[in-house]
C-alpha atoms as a PDB file:
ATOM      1  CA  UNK A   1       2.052  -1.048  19.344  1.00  0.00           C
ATOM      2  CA  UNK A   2       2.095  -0.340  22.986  1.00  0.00           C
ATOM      3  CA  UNK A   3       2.036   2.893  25.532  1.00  0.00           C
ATOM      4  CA  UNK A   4      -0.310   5.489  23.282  1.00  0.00           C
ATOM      5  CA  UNK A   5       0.803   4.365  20.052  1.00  0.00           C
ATOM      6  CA  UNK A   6      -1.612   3.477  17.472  1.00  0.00           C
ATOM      7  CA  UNK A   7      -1.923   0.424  15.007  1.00  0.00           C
ATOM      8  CA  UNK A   8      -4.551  -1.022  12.571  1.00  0.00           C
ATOM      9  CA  UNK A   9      -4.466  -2.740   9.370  1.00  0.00           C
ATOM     10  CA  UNK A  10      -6.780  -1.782   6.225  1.00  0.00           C
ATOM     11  CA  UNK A  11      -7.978  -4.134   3.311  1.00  0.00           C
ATOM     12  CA  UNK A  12      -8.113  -2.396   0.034  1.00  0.00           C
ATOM     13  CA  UNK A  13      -8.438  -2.940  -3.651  1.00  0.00           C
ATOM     14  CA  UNK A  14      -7.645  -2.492  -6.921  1.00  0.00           C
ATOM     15  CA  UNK A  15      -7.869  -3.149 -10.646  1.00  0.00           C
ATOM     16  CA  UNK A  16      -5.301  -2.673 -13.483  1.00  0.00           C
ATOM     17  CA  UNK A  17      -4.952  -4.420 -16.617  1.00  0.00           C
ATOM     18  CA  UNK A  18      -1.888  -6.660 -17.864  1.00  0.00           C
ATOM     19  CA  UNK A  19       1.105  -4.574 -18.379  1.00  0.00           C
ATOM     20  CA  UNK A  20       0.275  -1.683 -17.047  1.00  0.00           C
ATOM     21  CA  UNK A  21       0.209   0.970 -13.659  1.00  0.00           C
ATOM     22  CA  UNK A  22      -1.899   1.906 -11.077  1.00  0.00           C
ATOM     23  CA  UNK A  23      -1.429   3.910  -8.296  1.00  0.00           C
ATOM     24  CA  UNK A  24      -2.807   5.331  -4.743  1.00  0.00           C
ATOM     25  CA  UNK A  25      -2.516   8.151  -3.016  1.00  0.00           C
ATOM     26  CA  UNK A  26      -3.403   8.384   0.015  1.00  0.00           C
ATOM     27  CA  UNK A  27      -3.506  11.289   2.922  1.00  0.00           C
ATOM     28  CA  UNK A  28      -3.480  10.915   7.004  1.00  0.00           C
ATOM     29  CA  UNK A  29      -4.544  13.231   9.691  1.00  0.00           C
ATOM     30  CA  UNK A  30      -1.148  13.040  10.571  1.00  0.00           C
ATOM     31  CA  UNK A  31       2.319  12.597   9.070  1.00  0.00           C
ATOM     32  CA  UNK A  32       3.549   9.988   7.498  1.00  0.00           C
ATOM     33  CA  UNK A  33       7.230   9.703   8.301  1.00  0.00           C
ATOM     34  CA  UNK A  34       7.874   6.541   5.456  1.00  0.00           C
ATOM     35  CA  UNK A  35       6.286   3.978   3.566  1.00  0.00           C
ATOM     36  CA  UNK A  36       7.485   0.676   2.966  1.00  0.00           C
ATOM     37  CA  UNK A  37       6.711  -2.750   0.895  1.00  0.00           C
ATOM     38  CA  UNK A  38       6.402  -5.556   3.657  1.00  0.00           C
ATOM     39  CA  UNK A  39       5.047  -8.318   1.274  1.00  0.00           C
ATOM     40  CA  UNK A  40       5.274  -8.281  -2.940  1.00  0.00           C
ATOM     41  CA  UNK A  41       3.041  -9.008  -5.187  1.00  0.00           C
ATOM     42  CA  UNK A  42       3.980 -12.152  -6.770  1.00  0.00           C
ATOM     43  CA  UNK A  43       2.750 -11.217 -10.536  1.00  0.00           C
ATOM     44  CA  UNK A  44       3.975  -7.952 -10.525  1.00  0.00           C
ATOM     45  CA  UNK A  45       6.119  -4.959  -8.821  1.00  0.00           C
ATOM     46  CA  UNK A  46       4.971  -2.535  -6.442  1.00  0.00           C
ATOM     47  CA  UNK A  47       6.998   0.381  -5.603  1.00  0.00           C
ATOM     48  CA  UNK A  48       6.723   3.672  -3.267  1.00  0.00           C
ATOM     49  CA  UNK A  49       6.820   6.352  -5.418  1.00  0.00           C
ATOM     50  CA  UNK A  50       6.530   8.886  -2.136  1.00  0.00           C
ATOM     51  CA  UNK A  51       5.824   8.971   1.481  1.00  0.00           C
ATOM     52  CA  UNK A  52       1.915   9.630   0.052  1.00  0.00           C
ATOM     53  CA  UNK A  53       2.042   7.350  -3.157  1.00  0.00           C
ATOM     54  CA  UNK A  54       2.214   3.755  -3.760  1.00  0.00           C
ATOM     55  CA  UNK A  55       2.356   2.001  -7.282  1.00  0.00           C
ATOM     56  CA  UNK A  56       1.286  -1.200  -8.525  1.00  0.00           C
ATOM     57  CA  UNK A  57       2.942  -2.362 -12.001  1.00  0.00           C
ATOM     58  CA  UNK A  58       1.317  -5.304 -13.542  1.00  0.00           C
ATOM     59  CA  UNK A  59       2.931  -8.101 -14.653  1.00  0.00           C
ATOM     60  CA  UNK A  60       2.516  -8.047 -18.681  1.00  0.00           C
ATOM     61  CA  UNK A  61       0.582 -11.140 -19.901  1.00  0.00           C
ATOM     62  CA  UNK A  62      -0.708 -12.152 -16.522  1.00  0.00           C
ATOM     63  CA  UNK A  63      -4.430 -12.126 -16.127  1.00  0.00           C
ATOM     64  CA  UNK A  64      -5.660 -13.150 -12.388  1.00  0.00           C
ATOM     65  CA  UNK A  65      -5.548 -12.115  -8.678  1.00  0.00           C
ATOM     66  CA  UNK A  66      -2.992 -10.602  -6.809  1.00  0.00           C
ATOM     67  CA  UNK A  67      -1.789  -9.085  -3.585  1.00  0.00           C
ATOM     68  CA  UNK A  68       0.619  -6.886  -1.660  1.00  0.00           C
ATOM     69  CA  UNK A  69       0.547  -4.860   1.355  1.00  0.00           C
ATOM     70  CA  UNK A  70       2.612  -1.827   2.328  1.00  0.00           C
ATOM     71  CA  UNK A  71       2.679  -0.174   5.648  1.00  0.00           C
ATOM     72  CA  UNK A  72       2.853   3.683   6.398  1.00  0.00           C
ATOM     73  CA  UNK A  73       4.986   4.317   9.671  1.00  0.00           C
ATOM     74  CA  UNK A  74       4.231   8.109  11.185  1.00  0.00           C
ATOM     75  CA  UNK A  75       2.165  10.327  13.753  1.00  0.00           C
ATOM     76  CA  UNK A  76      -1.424  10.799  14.949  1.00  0.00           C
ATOM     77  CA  UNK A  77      -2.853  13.987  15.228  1.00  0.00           C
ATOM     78  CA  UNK A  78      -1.933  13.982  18.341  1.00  0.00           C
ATOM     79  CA  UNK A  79       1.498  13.460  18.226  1.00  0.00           C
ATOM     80  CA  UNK A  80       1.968   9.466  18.766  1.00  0.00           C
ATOM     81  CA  UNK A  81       3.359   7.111  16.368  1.00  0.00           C
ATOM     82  CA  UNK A  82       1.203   5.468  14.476  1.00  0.00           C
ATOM     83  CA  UNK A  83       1.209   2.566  12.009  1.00  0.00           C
ATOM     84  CA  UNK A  84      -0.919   1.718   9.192  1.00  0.00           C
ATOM     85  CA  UNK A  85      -0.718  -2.178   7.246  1.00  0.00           C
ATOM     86  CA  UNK A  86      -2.723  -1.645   3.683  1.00  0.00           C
ATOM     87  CA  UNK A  87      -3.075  -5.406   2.704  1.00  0.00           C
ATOM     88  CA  UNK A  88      -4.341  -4.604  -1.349  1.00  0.00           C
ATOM     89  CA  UNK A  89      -5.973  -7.145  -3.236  1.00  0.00           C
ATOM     90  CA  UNK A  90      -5.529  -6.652  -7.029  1.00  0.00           C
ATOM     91  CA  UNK A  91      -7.488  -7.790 -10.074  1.00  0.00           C
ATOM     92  CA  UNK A  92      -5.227  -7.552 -13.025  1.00  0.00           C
ATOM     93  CA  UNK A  93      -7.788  -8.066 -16.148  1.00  0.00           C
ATOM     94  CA  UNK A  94      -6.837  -8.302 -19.951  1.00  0.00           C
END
């Protein structure tokens, strides 16, 4: 991101068993203006379910490691944009 703008990306994880939902919520010190998918999991669906929410749906009978990463697009406190990559490593267990 150039000029004042602001950019990092965030490792994160979860677990969740086969078949079923998790989800994070998450808050900024600014606003979040949208929140997109950039890469799918590959044994299972994740979704936005809000500007603050993201949801991980795992793929029923699969038992392993997965991944996906969304990326939040708004402001800084101080008024500049601002972009967030959550790369989200998931353990889906039985």
């Amino acid at each position: 991101m150039s000029g004042s703008g602001y950019s990092e990306t965030i490792d994160g994880e979860m677990t969740v068993q086969s078949g079923k939902i998790c989800g994070i919520k998450f808050s900024s010190a600014g606003p979040t203006d949208r929140t997109e998918i950039s890469q799918k999991p590959a044994h299972g669906k994740a979704m936005v379910g809000s500007v603050q929410t993201v949801i991980y749906m795992a793929q029923p009978g699969y038992v392993g490691k997965d991944l996906f990463v969304y990326v939040r697009h708004g402001r800084n406190p101080q008024n500049n944009p601002a972009v967030r990559t959550m790369r989200i490593s998931v353990t889906v267990t039985p």
